[in-house]
C-alpha atoms as a PDB file:
ATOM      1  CA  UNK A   1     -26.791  33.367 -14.781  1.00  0.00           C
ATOM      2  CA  UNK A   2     -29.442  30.810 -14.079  1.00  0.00           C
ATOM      3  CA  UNK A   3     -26.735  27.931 -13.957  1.00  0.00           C
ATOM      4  CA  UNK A   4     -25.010  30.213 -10.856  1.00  0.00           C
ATOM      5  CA  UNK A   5     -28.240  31.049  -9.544  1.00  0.00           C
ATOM      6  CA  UNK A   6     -29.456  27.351  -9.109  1.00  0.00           C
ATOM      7  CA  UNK A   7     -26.456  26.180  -8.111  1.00  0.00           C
ATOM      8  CA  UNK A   8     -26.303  29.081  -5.152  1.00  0.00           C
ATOM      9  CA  UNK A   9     -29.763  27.152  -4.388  1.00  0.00           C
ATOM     10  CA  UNK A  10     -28.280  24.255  -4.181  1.00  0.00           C
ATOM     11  CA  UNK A  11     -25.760  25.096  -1.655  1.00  0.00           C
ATOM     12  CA  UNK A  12     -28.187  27.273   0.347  1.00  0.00           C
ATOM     13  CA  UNK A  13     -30.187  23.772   0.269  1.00  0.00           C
ATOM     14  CA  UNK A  14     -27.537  21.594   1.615  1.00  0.00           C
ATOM     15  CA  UNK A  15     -26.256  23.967   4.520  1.00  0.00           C
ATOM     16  CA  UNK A  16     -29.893  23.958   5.672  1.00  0.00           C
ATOM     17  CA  UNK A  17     -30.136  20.313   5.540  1.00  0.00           C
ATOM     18  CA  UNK A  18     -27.181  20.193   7.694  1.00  0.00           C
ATOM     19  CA  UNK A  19     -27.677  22.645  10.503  1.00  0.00           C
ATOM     20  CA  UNK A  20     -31.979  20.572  10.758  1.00  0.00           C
ATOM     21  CA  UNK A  21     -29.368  17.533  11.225  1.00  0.00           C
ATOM     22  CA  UNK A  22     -27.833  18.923  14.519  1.00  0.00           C
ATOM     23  CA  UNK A  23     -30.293  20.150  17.377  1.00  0.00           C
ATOM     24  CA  UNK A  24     -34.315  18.849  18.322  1.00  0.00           C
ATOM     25  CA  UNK A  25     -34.412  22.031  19.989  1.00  0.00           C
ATOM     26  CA  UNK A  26     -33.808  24.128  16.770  1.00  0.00           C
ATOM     27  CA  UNK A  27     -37.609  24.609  15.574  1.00  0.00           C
ATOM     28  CA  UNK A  28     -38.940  24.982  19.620  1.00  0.00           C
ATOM     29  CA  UNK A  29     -37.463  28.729  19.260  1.00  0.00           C
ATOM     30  CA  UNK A  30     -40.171  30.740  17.075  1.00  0.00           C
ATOM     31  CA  UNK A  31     -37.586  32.905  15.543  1.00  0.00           C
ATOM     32  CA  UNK A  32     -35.272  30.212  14.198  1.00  0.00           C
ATOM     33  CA  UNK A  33     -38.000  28.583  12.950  1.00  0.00           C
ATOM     34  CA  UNK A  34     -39.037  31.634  11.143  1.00  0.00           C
ATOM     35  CA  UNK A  35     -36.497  32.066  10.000  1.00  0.00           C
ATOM     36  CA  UNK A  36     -35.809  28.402   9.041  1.00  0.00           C
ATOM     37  CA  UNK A  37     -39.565  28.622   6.402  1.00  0.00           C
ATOM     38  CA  UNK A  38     -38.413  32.232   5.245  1.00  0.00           C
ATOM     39  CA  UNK A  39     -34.416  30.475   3.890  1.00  0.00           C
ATOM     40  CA  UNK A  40     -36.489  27.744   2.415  1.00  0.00           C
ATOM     41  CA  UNK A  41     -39.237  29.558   0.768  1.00  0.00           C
ATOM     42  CA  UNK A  42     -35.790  32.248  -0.576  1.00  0.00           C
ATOM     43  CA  UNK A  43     -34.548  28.454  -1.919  1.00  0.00           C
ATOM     44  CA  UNK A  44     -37.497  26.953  -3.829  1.00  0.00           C
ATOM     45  CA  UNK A  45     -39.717  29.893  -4.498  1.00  0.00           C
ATOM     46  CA  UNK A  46     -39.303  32.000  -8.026  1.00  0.00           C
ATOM     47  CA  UNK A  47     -41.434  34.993  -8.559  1.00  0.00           C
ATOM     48  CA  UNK A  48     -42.622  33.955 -12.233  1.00  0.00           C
ATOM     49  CA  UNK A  49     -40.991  31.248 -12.918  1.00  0.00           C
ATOM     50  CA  UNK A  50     -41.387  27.509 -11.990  1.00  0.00           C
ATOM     51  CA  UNK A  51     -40.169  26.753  -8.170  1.00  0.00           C
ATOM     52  CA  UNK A  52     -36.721  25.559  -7.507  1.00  0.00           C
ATOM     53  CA  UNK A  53     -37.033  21.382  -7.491  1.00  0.00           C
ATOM     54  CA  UNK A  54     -34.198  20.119  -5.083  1.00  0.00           C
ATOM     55  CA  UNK A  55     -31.896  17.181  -6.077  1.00  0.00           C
ATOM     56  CA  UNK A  56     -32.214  14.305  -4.989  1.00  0.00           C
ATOM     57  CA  UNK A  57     -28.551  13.305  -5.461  1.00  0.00           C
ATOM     58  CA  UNK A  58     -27.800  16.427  -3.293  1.00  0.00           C
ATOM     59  CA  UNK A  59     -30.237  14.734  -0.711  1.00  0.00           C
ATOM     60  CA  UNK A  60     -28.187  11.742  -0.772  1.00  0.00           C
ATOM     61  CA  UNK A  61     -25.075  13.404  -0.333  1.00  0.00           C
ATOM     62  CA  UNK A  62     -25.931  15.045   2.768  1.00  0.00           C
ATOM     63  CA  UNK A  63     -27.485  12.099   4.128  1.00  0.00           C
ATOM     64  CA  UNK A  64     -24.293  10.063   3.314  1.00  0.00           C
ATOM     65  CA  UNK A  65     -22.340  12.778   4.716  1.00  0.00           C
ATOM     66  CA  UNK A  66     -24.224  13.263   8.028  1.00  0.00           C
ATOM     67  CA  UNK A  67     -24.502   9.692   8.806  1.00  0.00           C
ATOM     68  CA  UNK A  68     -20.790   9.119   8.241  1.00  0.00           C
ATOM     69  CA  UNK A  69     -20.128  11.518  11.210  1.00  0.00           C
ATOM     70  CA  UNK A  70     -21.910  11.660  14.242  1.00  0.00           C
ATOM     71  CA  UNK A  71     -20.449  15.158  14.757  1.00  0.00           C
ATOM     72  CA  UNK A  72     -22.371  16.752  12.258  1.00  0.00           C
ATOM     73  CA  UNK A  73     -25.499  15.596  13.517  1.00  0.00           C
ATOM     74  CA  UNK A  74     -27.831  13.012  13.229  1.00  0.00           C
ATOM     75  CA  UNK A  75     -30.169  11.255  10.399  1.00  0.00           C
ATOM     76  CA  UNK A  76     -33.167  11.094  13.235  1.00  0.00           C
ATOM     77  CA  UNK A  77     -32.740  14.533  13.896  1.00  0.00           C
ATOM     78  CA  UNK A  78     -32.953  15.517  10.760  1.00  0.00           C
ATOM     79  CA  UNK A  79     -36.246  13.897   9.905  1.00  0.00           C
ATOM     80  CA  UNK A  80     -38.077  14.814  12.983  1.00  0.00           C
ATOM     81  CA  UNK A  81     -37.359  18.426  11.779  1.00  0.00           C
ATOM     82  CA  UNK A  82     -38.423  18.337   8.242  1.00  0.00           C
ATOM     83  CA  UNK A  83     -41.147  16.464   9.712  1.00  0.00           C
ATOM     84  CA  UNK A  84     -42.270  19.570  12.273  1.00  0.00           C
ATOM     85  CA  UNK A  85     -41.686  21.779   9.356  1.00  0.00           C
ATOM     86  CA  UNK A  86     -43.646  19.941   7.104  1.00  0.00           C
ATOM     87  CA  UNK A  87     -46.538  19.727   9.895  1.00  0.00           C
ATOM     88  CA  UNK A  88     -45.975  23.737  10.775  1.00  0.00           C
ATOM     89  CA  UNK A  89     -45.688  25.038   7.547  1.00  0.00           C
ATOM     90  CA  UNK A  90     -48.498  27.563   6.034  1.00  0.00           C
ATOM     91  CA  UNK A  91     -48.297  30.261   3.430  1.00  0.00           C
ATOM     92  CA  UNK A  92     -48.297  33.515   5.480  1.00  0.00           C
ATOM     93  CA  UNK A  93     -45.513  35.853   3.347  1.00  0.00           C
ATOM     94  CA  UNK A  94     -45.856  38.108  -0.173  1.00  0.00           C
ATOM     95  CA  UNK A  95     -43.266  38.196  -2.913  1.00  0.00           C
ATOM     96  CA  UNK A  96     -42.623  41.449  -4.748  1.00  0.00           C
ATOM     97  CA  UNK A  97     -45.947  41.318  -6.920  1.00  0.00           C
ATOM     98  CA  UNK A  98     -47.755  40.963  -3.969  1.00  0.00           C
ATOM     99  CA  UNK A  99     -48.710  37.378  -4.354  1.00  0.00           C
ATOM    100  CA  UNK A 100     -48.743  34.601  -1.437  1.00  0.00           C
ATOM    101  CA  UNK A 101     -45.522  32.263  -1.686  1.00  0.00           C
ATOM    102  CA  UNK A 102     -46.516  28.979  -1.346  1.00  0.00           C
ATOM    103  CA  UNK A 103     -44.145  25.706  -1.118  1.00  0.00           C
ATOM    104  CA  UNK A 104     -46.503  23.296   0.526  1.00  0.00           C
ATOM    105  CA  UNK A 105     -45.488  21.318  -2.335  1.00  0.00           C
ATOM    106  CA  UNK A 106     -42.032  21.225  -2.468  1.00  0.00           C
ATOM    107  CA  UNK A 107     -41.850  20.837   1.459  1.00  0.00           C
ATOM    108  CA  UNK A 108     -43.978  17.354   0.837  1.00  0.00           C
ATOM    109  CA  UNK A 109     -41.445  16.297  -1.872  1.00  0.00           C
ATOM    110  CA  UNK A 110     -38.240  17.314   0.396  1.00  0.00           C
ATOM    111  CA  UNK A 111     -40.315  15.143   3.529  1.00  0.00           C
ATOM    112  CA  UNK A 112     -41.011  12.333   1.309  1.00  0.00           C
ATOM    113  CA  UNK A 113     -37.186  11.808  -0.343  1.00  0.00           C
ATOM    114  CA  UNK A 114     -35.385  12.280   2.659  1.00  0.00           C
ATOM    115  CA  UNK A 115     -37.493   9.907   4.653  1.00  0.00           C
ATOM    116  CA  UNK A 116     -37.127   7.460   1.839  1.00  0.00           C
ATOM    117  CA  UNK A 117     -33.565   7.560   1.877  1.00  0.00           C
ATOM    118  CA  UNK A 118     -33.481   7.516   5.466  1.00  0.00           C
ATOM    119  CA  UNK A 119     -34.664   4.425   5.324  1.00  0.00           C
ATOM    120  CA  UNK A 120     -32.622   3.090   2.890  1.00  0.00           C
ATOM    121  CA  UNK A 121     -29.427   4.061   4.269  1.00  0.00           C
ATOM    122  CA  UNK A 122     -30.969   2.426   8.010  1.00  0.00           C
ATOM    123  CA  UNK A 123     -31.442  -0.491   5.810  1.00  0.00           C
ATOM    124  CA  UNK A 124     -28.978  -0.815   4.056  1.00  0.00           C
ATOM    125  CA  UNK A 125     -26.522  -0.553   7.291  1.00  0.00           C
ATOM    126  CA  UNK A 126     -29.161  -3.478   9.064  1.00  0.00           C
ATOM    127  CA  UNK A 127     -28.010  -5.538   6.019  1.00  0.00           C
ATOM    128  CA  UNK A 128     -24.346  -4.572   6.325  1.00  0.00           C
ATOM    129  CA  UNK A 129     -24.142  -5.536  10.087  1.00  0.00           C
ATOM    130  CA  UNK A 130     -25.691  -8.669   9.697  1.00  0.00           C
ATOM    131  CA  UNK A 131     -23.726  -9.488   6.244  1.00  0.00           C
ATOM    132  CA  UNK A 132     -20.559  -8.444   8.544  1.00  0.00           C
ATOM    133  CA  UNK A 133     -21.735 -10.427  11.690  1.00  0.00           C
ATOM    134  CA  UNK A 134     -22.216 -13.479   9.290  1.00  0.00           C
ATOM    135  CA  UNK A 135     -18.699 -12.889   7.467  1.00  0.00           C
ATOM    136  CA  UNK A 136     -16.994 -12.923  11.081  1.00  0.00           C
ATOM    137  CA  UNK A 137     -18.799 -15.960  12.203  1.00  0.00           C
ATOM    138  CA  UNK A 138     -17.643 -17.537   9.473  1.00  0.00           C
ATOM    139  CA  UNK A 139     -14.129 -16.118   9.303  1.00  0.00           C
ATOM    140  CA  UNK A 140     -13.609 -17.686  13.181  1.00  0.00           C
ATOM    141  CA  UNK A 141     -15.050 -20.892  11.865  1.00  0.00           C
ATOM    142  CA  UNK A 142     -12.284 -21.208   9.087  1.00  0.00           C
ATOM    143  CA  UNK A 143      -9.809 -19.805  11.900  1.00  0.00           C
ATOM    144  CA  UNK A 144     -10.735 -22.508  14.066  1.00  0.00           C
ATOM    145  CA  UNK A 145     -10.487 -24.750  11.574  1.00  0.00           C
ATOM    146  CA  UNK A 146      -7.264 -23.983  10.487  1.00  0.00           C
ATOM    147  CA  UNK A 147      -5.443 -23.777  13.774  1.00  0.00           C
ATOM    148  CA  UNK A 148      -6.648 -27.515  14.224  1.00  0.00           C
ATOM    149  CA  UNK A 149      -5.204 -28.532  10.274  1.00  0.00           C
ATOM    150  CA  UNK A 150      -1.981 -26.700  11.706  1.00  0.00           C
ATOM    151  CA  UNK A 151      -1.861 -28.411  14.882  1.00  0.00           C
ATOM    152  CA  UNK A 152      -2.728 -31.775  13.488  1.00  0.00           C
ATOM    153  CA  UNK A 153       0.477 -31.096  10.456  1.00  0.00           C
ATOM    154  CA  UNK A 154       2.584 -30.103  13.048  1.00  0.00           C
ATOM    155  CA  UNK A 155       2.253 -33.278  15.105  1.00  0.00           C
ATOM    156  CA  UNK A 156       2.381 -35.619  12.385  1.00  0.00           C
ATOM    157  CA  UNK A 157       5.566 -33.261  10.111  1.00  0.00           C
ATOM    158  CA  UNK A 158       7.535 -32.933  13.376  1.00  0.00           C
ATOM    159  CA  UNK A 159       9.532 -36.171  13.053  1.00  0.00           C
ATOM    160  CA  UNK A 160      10.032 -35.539   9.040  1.00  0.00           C
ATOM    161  CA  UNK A 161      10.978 -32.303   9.292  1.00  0.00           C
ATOM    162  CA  UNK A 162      13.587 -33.667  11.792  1.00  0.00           C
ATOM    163  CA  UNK A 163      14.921 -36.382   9.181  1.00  0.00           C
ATOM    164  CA  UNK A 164      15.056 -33.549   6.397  1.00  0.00           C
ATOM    165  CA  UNK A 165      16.936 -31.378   8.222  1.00  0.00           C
ATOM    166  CA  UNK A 166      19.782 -33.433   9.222  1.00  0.00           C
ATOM    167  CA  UNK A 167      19.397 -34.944   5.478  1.00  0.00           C
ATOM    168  CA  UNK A 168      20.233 -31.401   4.237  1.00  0.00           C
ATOM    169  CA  UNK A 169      22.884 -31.063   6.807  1.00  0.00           C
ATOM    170  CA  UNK A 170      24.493 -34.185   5.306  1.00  0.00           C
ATOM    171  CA  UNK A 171      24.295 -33.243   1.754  1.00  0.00           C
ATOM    172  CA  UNK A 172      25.920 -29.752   2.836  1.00  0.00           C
ATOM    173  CA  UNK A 173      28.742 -31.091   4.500  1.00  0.00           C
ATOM    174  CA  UNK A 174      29.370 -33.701   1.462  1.00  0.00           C
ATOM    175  CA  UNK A 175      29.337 -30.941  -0.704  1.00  0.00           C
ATOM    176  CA  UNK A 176      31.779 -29.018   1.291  1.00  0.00           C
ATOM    177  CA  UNK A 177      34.133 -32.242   1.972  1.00  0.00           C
ATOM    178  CA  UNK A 178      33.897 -32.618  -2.237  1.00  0.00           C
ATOM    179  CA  UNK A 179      34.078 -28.967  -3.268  1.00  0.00           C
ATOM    180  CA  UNK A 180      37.712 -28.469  -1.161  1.00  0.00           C
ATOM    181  CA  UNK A 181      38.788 -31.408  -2.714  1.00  0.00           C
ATOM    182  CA  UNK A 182      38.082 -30.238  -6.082  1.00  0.00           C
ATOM    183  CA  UNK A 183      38.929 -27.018  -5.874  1.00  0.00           C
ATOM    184  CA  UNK A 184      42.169 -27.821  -4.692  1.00  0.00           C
ATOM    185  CA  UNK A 185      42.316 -30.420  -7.618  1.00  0.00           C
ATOM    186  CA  UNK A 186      41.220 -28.386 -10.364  1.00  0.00           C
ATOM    187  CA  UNK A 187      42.749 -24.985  -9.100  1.00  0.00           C
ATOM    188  CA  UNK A 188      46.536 -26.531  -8.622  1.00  0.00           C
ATOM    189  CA  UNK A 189      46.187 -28.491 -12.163  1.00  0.00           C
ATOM    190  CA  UNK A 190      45.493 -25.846 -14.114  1.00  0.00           C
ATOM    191  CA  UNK A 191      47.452 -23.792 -12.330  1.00  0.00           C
ATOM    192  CA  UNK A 192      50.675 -26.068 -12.928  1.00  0.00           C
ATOM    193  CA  UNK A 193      49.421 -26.841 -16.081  1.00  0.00           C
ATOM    194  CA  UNK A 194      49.420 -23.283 -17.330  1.00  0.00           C
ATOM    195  CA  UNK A 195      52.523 -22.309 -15.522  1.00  0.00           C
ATOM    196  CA  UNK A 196      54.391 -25.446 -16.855  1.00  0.00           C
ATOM    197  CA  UNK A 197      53.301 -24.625 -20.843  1.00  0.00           C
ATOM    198  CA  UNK A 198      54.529 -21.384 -20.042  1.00  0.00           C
ATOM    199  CA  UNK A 199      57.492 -21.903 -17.877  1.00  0.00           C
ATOM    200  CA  UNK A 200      58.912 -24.015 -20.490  1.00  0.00           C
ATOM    201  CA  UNK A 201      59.619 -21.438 -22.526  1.00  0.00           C
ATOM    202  CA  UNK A 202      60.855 -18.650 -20.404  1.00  0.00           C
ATOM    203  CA  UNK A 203      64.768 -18.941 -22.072  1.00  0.00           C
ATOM    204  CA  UNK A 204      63.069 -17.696 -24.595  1.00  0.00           C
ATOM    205  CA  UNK A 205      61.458 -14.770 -23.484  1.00  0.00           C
ATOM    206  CA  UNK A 206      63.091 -11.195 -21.749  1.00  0.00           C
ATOM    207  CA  UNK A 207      63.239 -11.269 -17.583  1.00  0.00           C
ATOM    208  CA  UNK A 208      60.362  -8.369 -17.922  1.00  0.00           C
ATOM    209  CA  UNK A 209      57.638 -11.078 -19.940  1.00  0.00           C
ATOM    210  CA  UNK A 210      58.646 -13.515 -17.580  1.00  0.00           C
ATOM    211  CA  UNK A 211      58.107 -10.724 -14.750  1.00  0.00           C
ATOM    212  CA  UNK A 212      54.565 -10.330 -16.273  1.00  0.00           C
ATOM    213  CA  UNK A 213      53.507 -13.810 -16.922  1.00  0.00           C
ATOM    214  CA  UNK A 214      54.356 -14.786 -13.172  1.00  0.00           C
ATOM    215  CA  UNK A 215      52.274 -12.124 -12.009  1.00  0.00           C
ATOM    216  CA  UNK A 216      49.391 -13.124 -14.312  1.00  0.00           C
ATOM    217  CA  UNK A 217      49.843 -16.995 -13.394  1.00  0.00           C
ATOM    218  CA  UNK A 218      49.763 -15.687  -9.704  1.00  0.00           C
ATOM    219  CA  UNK A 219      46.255 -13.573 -10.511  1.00  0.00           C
ATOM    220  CA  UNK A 220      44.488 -16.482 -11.811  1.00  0.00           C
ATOM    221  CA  UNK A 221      46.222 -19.311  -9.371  1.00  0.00           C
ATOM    222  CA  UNK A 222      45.007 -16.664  -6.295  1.00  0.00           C
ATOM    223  CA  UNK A 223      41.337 -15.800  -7.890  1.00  0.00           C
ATOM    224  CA  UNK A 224      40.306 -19.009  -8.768  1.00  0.00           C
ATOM    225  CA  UNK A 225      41.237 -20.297  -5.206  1.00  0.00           C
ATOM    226  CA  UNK A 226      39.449 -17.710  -3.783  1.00  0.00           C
ATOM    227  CA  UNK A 227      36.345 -18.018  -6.141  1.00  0.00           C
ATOM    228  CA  UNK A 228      36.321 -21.791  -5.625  1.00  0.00           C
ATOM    229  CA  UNK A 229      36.268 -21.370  -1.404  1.00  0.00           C
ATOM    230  CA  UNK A 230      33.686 -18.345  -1.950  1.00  0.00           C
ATOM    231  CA  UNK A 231      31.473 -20.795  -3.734  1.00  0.00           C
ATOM    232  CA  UNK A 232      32.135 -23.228  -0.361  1.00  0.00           C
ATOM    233  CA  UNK A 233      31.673 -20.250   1.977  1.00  0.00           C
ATOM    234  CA  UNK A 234      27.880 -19.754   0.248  1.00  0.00           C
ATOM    235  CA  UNK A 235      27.146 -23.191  -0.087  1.00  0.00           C
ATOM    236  CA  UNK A 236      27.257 -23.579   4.318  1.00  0.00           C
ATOM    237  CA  UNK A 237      25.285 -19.998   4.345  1.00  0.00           C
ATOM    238  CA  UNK A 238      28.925 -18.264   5.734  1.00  0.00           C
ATOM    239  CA  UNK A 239      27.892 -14.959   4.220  1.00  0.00           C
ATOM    240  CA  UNK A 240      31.165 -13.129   5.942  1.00  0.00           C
ATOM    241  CA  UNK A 241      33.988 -12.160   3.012  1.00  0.00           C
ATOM    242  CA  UNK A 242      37.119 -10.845   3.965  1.00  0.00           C
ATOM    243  CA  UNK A 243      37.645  -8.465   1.201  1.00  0.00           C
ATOM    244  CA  UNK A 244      40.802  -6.126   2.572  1.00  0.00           C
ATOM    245  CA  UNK A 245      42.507  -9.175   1.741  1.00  0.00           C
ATOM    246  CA  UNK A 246      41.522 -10.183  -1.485  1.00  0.00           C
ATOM    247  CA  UNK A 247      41.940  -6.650  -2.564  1.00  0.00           C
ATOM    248  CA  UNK A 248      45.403  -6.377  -0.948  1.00  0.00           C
ATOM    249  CA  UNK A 249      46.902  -9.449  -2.754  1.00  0.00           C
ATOM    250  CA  UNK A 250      45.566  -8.168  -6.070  1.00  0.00           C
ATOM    251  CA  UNK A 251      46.443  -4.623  -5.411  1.00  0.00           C
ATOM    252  CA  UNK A 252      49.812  -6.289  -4.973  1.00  0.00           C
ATOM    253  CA  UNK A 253      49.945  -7.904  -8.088  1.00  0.00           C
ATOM    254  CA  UNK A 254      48.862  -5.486 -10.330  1.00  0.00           C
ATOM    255  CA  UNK A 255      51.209  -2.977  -8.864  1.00  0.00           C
ATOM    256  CA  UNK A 256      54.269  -5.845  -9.838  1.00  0.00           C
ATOM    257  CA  UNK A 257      53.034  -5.712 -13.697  1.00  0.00           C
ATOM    258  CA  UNK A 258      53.391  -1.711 -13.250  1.00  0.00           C
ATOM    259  CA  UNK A 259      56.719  -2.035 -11.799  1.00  0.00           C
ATOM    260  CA  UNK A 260      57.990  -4.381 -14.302  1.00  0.00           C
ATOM    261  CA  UNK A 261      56.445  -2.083 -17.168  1.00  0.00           C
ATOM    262  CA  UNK A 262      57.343   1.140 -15.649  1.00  0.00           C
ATOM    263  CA  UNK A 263      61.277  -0.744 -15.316  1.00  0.00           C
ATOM    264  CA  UNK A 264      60.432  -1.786 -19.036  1.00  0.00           C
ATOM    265  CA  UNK A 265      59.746   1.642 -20.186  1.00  0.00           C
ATOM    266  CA  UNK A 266      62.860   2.883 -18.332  1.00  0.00           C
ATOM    267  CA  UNK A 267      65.596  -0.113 -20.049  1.00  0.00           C
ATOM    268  CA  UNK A 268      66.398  -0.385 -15.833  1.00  0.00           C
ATOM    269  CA  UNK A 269      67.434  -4.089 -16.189  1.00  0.00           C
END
């Protein structure tokens, strides 16, 4: 109970400190100020016991919160309030045992803290502007700065960047002019070669393994061409592959090895 008691204080404490934080003309009307002293003495004063002490961390919190949005009021506002309140304030009502309630005291401590941090958070934003108006001066300095080391590199790379270019444009194209020629050397010699080891013996074999071996020899004379001129294609940045026809021609061969094993399985020839 006295953990959900003070923290129902608590909350009573910050709404307060939020609706002092919105109008000057709140504590010109006698009844809302009444009222305002009566929900404050409710908040600190216990019949019997010690008097609530307010948090400071809650006082922070609000502060933090109210200065971070102008639409829930405003930091100045607030402390010319407590500041009327603390300057208005005077024991007048009883509690149950018929004994003045008093919170001069805690009314001094709430003026005191939130004026202190009032003027920490006002100085601590001075510091950040001027820490931010430094940083920006500083950041159009280096800006400066750098568009001039650009400028000055682009001037004096200009010419290079000219010779590298048609440099790589020369080593491209003497890579293309070399990889045709080998790929045309290397893909119709070991294409012949491996057709002529096994050409050689095809009195030898049946009409369906020689079926089957042409179709093979034709799968790896067609793949390696087209893996060769792929590599070309990449090397000149030609990113464009016409697949429908690589898939065709295989599609093609593949479907002649069924055949042949299909005719196989049947004793057709």
């Amino acid at each position: 109970m006295r953990i959900s008691d003070e923290q129902e204080r608590r909350t009573s404490f910050s709404k307060i400190l939020m609706e002092l934080a919105k109008s000057q003309e709140l504590l010109k009307d006698n009844k809302a100020k009444s009222r305002i002293y009566k929900e404050l003495e409710n908040i600190y004063y216990k019949c019997n016991k010690d008097n609530f002490r307010h948090f400071y961390s809650d006082i922070f919190a609000i502060l933090t919160i109210i200065d971070g949005d102008s639409e829930l009021g405003s930091l100045d506002v607030l402390a010319q309030n407590i500041a009327a309140i603390k300057a208005g304030y005077s024991p007048l009502n009883k509690d149950k045992n018929d004994n003045i309630i008093d919170i001069s005291k805690e009314i001094n401590k709430l003026y005191d803290h939130t004026n202190l941090d009032i003027a920490r958070i006002n100085y601590t934003k001075t510091m950040t502007n001027n820490t931010i108006s430094e940083i920006q001066k500083c950041k159009n300095l280096i800006s400066e700065l750098q568009t001039k080391i650009k400028d000055e590199e682009k001037r004096n790379n200009k010419v290079e960047a000219d010779l590298k270019k048609n440099q790589s444009d020369m080593q491209k194209q003497y890579i293309t002019i070399l990889g045709i020629f080998a790929s045309i050397v290397i893909a119709f010699t070991g294409a012949i070669a491996f057709s002529s080891s096994v050409l050689n013996n095809i009195h030898k074999s049946s009409c369906y393994k020689i079926g089957v071996i042409s179709l093979i020899i034709g799968i790896v004379f067609f793949n390696l061409v087209w893996c060769l001129l792929d590599f070309i294609r990449s090397i000149n940045g030609e990113i464009e592959r016409k697949w429908v026809y690589w898939i065709a021609i295989n599609v093609i061969f593949f479907l002649g090895i069924v055949a042949i094993a299909i005719s196989f399985r049947l004793n057709l020839f």
